[in-house]
Structures are given as structure tokens and as C-alpha cells.
PDB file of N, CA and C in Angstrom:
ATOM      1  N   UNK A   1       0.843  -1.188   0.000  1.00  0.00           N
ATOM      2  CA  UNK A   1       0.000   0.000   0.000  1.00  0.00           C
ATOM      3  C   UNK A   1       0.883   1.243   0.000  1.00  0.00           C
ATOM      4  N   UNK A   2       0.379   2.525   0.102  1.00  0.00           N
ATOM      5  CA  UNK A   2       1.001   3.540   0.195  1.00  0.00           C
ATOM      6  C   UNK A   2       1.195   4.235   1.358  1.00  0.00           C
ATOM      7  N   UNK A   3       2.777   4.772   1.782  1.00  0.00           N
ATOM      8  CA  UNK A   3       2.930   5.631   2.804  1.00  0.00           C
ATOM      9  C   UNK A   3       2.102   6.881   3.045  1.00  0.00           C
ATOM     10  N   UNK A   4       2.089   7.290   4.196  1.00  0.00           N
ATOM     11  CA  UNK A   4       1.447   8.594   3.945  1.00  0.00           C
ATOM     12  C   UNK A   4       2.932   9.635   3.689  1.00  0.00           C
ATOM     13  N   UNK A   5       2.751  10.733   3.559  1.00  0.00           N
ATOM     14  CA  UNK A   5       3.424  11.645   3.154  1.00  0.00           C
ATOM     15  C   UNK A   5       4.028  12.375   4.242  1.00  0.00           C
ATOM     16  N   UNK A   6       5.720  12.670   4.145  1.00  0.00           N
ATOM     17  CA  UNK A   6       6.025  12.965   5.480  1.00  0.00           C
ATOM     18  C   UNK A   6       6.522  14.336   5.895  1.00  0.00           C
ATOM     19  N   UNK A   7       5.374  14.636   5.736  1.00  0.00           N
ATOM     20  CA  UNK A   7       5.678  16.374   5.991  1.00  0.00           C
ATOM     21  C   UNK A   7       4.990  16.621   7.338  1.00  0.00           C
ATOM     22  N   UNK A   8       5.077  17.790   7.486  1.00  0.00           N
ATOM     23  CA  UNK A   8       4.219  18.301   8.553  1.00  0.00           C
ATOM     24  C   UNK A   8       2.054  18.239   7.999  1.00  0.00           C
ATOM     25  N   UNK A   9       1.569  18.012   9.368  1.00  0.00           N
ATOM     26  CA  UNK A   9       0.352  17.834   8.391  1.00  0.00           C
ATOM     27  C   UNK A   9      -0.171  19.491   8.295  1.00  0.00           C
ATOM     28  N   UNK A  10       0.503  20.264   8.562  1.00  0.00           N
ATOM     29  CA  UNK A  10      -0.163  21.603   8.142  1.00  0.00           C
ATOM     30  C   UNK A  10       0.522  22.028   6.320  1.00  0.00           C
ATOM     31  N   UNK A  11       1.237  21.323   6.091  1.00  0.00           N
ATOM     32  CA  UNK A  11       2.160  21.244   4.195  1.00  0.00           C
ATOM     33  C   UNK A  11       1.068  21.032   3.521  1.00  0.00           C
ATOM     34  N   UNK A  12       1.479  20.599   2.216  1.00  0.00           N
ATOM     35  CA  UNK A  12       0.921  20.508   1.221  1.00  0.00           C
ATOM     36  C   UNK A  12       2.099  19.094   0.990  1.00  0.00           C
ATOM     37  N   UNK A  13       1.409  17.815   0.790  1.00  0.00           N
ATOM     38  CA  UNK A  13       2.111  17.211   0.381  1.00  0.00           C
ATOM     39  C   UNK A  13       1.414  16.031  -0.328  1.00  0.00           C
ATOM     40  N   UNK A  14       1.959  15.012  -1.630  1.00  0.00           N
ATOM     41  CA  UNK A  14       1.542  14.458  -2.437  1.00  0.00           C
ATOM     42  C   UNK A  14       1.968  12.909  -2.099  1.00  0.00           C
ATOM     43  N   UNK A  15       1.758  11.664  -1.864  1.00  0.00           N
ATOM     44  CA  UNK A  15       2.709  10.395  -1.940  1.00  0.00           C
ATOM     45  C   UNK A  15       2.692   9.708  -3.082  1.00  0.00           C
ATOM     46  N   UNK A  16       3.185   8.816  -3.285  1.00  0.00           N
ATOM     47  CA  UNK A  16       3.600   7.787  -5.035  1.00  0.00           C
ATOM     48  C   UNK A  16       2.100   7.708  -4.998  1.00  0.00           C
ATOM     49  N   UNK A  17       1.478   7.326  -6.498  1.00  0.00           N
ATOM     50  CA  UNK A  17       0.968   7.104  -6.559  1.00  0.00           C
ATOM     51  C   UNK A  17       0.751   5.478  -7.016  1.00  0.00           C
ATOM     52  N   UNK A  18      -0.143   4.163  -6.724  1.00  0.00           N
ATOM     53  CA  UNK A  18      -0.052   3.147  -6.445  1.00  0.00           C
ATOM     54  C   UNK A  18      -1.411   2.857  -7.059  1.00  0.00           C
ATOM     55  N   UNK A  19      -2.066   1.728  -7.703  1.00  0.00           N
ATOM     56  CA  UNK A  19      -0.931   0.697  -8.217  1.00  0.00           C
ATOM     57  C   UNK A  19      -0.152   1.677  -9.310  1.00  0.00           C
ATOM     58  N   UNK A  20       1.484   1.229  -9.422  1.00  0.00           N
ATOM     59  CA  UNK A  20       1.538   2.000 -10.358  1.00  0.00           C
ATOM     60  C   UNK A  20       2.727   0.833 -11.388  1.00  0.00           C
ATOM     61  N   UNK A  21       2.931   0.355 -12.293  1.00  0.00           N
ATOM     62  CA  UNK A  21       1.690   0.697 -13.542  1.00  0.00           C
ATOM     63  C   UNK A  21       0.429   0.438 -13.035  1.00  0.00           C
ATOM     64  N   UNK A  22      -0.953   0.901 -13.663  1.00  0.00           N
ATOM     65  CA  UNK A  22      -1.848   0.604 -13.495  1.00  0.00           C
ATOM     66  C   UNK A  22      -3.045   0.342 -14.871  1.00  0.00           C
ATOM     67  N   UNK A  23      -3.850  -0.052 -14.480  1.00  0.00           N
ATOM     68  CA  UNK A  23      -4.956  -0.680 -15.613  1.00  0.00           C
ATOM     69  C   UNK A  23      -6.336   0.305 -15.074  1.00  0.00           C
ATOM     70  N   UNK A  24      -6.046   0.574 -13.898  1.00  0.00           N
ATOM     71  CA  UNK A  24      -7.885   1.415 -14.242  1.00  0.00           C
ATOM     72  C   UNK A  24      -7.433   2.627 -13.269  1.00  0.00           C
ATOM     73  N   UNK A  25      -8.000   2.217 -11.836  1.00  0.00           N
ATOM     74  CA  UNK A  25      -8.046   3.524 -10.939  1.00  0.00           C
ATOM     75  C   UNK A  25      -6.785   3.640 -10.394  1.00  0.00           C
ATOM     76  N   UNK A  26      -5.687   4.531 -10.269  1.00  0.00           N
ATOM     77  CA  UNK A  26      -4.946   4.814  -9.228  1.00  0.00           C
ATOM     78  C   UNK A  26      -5.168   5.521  -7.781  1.00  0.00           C
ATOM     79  N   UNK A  27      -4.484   5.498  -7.096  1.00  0.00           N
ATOM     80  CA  UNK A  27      -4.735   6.566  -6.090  1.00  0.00           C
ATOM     81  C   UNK A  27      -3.103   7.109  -5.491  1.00  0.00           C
ATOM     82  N   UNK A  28      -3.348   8.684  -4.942  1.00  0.00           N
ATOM     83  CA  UNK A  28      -2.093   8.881  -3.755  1.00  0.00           C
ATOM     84  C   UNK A  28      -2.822   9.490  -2.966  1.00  0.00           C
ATOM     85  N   UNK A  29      -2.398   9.672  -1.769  1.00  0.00           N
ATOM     86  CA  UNK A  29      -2.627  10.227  -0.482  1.00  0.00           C
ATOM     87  C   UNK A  29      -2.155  11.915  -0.702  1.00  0.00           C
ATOM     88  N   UNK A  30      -3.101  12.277  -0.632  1.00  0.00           N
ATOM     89  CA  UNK A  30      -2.991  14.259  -0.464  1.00  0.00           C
ATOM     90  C   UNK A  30      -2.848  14.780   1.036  1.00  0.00           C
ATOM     91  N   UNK A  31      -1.749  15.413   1.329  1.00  0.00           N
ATOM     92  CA  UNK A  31      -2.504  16.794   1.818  1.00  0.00           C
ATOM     93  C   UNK A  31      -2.537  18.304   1.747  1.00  0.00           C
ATOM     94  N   UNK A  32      -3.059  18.614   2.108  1.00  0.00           N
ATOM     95  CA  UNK A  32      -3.982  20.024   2.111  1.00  0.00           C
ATOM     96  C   UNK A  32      -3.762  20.774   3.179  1.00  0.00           C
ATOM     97  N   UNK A  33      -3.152  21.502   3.696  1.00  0.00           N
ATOM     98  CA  UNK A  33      -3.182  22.544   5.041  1.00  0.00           C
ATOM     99  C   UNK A  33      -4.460  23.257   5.046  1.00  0.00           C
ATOM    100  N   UNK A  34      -5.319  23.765   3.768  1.00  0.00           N
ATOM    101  CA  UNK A  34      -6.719  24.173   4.411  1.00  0.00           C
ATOM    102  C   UNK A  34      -7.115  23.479   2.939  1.00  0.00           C
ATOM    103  N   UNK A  35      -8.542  23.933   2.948  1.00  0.00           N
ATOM    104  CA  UNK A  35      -9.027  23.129   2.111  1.00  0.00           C
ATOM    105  C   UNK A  35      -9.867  24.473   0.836  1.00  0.00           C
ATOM    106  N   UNK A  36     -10.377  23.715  -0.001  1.00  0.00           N
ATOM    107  CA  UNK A  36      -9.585  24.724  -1.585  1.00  0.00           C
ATOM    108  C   UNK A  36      -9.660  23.720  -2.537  1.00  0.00           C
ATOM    109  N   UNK A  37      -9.804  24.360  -4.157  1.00  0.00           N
ATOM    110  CA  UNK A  37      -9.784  24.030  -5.376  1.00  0.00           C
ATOM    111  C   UNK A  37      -8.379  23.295  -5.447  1.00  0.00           C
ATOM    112  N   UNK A  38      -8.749  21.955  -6.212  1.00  0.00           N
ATOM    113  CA  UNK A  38      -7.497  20.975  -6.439  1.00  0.00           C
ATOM    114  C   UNK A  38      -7.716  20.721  -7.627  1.00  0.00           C
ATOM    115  N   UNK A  39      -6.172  21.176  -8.795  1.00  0.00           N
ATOM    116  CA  UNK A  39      -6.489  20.680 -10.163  1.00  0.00           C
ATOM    117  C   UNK A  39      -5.667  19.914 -10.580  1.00  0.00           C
ATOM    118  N   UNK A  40      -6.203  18.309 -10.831  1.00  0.00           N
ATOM    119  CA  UNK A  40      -5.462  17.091 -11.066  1.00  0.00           C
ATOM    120  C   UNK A  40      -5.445  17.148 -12.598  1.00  0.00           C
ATOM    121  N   UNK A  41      -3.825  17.353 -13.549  1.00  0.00           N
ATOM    122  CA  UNK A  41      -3.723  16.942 -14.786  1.00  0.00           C
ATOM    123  C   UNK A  41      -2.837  16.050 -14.988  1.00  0.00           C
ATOM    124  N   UNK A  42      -2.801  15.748 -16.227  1.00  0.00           N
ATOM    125  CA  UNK A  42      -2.535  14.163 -17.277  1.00  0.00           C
ATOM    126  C   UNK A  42      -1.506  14.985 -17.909  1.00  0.00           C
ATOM    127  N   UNK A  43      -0.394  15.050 -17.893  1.00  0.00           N
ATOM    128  CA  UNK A  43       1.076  14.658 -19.489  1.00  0.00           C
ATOM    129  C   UNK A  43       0.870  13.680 -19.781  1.00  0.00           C
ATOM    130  N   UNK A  44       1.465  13.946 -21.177  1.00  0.00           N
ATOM    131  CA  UNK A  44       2.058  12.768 -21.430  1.00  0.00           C
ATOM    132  C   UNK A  44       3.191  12.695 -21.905  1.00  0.00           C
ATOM    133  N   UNK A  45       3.976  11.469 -22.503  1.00  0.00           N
ATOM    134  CA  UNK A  45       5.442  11.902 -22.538  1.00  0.00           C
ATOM    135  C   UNK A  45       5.869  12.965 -23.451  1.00  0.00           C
ATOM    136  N   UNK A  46       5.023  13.173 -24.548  1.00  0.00           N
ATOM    137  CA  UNK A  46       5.478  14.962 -25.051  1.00  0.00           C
ATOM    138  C   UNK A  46       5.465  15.909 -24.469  1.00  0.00           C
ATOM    139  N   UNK A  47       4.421  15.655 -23.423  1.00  0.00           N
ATOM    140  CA  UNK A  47       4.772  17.022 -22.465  1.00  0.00           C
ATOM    141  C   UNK A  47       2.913  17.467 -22.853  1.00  0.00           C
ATOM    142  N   UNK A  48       1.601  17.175 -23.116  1.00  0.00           N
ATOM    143  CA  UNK A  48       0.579  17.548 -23.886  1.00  0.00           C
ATOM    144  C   UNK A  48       0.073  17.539 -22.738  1.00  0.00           C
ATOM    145  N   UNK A  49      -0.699  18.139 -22.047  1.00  0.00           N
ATOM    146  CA  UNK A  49      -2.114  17.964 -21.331  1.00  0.00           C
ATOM    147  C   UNK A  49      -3.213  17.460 -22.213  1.00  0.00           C
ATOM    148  N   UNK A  50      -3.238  15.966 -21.209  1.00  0.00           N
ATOM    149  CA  UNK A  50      -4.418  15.151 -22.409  1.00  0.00           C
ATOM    150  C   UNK A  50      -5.345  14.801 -21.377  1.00  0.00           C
ATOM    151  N   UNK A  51      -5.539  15.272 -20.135  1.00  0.00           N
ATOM    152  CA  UNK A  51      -6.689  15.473 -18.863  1.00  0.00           C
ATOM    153  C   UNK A  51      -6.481  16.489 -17.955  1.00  0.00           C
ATOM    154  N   UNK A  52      -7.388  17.106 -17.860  1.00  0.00           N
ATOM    155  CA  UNK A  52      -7.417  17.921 -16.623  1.00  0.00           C
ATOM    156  C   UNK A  52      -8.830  18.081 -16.155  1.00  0.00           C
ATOM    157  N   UNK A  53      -9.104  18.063 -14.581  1.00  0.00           N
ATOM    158  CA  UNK A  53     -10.163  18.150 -13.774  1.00  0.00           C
ATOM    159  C   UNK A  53      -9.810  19.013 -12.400  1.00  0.00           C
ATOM    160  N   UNK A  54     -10.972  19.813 -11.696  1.00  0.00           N
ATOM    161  CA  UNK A  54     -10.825  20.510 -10.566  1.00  0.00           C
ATOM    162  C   UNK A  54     -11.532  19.711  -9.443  1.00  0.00           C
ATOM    163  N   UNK A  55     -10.941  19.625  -8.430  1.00  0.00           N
ATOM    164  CA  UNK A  55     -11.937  19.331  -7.310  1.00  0.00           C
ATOM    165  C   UNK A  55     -11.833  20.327  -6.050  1.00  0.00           C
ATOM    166  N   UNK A  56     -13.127  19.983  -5.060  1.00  0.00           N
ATOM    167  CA  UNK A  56     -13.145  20.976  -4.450  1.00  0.00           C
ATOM    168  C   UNK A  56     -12.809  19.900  -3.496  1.00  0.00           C
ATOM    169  N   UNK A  57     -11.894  19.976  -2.182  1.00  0.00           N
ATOM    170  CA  UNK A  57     -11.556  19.269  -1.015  1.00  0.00           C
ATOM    171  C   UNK A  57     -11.101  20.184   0.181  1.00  0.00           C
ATOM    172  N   UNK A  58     -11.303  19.218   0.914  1.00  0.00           N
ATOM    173  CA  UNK A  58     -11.490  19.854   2.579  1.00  0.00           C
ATOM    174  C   UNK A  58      -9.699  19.623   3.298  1.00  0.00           C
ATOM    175  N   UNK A  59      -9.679  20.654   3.798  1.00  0.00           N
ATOM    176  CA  UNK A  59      -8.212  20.435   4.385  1.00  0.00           C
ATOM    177  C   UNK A  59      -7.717  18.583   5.021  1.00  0.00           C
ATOM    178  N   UNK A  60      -6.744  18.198   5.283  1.00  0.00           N
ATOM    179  CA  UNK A  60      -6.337  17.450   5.597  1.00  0.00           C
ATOM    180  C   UNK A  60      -5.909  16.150   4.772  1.00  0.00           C
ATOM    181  N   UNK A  61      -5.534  15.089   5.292  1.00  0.00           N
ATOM    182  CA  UNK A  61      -5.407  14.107   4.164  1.00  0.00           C
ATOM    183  C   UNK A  61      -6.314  13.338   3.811  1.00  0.00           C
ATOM    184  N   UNK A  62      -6.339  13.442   2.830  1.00  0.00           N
ATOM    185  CA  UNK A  62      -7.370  12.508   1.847  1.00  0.00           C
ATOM    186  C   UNK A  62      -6.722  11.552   0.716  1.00  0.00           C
ATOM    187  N   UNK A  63      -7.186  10.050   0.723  1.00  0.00           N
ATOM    188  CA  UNK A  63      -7.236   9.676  -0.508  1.00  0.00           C
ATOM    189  C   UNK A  63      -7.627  10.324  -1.669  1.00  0.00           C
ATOM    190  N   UNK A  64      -6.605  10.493  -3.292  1.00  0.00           N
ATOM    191  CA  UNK A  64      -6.949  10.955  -4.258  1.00  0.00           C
ATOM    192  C   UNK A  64      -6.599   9.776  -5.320  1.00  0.00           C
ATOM    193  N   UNK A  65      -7.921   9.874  -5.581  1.00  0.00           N
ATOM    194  CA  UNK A  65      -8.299   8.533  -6.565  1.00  0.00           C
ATOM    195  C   UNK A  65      -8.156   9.485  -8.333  1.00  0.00           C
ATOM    196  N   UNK A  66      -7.335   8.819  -9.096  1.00  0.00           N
ATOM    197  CA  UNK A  66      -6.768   8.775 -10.550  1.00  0.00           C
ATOM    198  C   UNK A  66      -7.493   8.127 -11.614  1.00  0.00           C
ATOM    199  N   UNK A  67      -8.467   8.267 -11.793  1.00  0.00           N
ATOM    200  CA  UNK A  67      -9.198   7.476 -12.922  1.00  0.00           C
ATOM    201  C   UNK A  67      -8.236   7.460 -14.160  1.00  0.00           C
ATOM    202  N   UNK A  68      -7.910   6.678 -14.608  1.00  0.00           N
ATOM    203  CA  UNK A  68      -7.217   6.444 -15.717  1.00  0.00           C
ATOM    204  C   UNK A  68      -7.578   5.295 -17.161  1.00  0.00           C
ATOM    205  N   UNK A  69      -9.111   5.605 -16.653  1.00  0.00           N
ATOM    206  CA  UNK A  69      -9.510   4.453 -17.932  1.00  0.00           C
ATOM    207  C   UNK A  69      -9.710   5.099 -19.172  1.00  0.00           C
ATOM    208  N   UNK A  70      -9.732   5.854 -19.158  1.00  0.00           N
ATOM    209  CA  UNK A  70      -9.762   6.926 -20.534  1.00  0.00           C
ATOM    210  C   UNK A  70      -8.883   6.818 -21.150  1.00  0.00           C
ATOM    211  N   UNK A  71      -7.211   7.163 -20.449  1.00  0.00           N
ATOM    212  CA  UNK A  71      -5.893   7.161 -21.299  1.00  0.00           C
ATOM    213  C   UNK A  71      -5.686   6.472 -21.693  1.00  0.00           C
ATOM    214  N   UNK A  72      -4.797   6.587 -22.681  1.00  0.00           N
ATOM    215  CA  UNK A  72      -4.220   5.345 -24.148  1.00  0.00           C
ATOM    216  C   UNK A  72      -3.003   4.725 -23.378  1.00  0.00           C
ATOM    217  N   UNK A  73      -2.707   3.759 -23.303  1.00  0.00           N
ATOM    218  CA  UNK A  73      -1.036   3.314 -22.477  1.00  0.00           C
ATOM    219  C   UNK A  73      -0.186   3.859 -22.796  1.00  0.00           C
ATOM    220  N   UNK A  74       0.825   3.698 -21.846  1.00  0.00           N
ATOM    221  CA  UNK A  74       1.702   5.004 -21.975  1.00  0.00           C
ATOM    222  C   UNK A  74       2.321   5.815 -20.632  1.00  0.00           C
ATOM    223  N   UNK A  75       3.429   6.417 -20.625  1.00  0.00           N
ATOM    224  CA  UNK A  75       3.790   7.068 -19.613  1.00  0.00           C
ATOM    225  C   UNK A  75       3.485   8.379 -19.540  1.00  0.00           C
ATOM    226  N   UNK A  76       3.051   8.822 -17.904  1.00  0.00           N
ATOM    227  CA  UNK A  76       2.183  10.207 -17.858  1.00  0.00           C
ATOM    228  C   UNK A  76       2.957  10.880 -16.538  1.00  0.00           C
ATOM    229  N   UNK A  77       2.731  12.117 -16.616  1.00  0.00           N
ATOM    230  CA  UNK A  77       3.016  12.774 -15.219  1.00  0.00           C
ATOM    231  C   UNK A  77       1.901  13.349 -15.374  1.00  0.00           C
ATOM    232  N   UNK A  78       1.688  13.230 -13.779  1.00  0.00           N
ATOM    233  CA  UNK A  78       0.311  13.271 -13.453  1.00  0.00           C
ATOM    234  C   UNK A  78       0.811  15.001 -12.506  1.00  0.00           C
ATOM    235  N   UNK A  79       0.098  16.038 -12.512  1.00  0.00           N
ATOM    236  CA  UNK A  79       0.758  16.904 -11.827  1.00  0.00           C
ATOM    237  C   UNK A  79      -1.054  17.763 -10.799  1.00  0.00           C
ATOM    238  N   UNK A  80      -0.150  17.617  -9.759  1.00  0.00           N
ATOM    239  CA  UNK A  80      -1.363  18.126  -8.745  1.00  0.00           C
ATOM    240  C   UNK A  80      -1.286  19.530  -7.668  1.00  0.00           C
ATOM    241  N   UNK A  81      -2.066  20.365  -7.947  1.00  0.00           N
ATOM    242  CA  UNK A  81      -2.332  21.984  -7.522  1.00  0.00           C
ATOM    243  C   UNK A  81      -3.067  22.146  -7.097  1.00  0.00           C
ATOM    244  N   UNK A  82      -2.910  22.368  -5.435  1.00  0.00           N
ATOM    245  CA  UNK A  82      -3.446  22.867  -4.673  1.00  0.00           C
ATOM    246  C   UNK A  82      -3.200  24.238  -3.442  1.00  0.00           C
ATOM    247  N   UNK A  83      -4.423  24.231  -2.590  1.00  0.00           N
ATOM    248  CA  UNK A  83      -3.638  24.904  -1.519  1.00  0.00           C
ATOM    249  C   UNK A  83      -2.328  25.059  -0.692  1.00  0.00           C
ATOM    250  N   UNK A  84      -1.238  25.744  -1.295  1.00  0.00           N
ATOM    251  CA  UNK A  84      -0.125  25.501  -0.252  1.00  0.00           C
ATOM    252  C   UNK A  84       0.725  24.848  -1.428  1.00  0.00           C
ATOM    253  N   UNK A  85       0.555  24.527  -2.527  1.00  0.00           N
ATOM    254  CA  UNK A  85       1.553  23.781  -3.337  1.00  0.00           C
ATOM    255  C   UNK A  85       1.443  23.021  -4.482  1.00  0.00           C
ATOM    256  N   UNK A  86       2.195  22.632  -5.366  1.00  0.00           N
ATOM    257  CA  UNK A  86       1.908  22.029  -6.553  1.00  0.00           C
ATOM    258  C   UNK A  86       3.293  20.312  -6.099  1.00  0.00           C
ATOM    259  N   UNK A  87       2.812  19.810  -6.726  1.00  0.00           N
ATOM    260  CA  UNK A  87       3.365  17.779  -7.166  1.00  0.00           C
ATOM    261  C   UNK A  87       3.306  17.139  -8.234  1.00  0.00           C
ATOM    262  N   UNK A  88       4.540  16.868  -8.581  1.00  0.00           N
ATOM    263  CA  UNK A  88       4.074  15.890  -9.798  1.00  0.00           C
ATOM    264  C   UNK A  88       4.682  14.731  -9.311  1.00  0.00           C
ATOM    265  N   UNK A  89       3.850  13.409 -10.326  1.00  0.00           N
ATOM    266  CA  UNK A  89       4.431  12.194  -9.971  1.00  0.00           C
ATOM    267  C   UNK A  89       4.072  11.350 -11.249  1.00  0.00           C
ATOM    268  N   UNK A  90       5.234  10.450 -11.444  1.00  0.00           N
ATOM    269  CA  UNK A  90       4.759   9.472 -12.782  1.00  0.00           C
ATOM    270  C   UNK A  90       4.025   8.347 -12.442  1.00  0.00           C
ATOM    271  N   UNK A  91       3.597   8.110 -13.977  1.00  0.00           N
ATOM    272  CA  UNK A  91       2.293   7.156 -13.410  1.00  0.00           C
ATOM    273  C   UNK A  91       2.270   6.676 -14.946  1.00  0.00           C
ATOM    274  N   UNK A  92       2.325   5.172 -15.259  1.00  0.00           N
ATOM    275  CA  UNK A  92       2.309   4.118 -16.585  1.00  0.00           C
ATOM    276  C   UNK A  92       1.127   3.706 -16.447  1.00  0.00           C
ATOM    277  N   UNK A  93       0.247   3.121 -17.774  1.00  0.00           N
ATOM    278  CA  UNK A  93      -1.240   3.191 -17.842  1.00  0.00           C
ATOM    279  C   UNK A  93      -0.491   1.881 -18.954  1.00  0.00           C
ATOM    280  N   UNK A  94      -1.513   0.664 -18.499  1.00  0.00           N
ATOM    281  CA  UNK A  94      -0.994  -0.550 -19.249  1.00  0.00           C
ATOM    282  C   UNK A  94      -2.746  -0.667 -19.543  1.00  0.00           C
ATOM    283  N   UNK A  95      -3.251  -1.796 -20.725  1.00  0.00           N
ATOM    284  CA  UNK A  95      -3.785  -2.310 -20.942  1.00  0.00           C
ATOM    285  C   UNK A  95      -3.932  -3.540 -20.877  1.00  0.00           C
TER     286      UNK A  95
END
């Protein structure tokens, strides 16, 4: 499974995201020092934004679930913006 993230819990901090390669949903562990608009996007290895979505979340840590059944296989950085900070992390999408 996944660590949580080892910052202070008032940071902004992101962990691996797991399963990773993956075939459908991923997830990483967020946090949030307050809570605020979160915008989860998709690279891909050219560098293209080929997803982007906003969510609205409540301070603290939360599971953040990666839907990835849409994308074509392939390697992605997945990059995440929120309150207090931005993360990126790679993430392979197998069929």
C-alpha cells in the first residue's frame, strides 16, 4: 500500500501514486493545510495535457483517486495543484 506523506500535516504534500503501472483507478494520499480548489492533470510523454479536472476538497489528508480508464497506455506525469503547493508524480497506464 502507500505511505502517507512525510511532511508536517499543516504542508501541502503528495505520496507515489499506487498501483503503479496501473490498468484502471490509481490513487495517492494528499494533503492540504486548508481546504480549496485541487487541479489534477494528465502529461504525457510529449509534455501535452491530455486530462485535466478541478476538485473541491477539505483540508487534511485525503485519498486521491486517478481514474485512468480513458488514457491510451503510456507514460504520464500526473501533476497536482493545490492549496499551499503544486506535485508531480509518474504514473504508466498498461492495458
Amino acid at each position: 500500500m502507500w505511505s502517507p506523506p512525510r511532511r508536517s500535516a499543516n504542508a501541502f504534500a503528495l505520496s507515489a501514486v499506487g498501483p503503479n503501472p496501473t490498468r484502471g483507478t490509481a490513487a495517492a494520499l494528499l494533503s492540504l493545510p486548508e481546504a480549496g480548489e485541487v487541479t489534477v492533470a494528465f502529461f504525457d510523454a510529449l509534455g501535452r495535457q491530455v486530462e485535466r479536472e478541478q476538485r473541491a476538497m477539505s483540508a487534511g489528508s485525503r485519498r486521491l483517486g486517478l481514474p485512468t480508464g480513458d488514457l491510451a497506455p503510456g507514460a504520464y506525469v500526473v501533476r497536482v495543484e493545490g492549496p499551499g503547493g503544486t506535485a508531480t508524480r509518474r504514473i504508466t497506464v498498461m492495458r
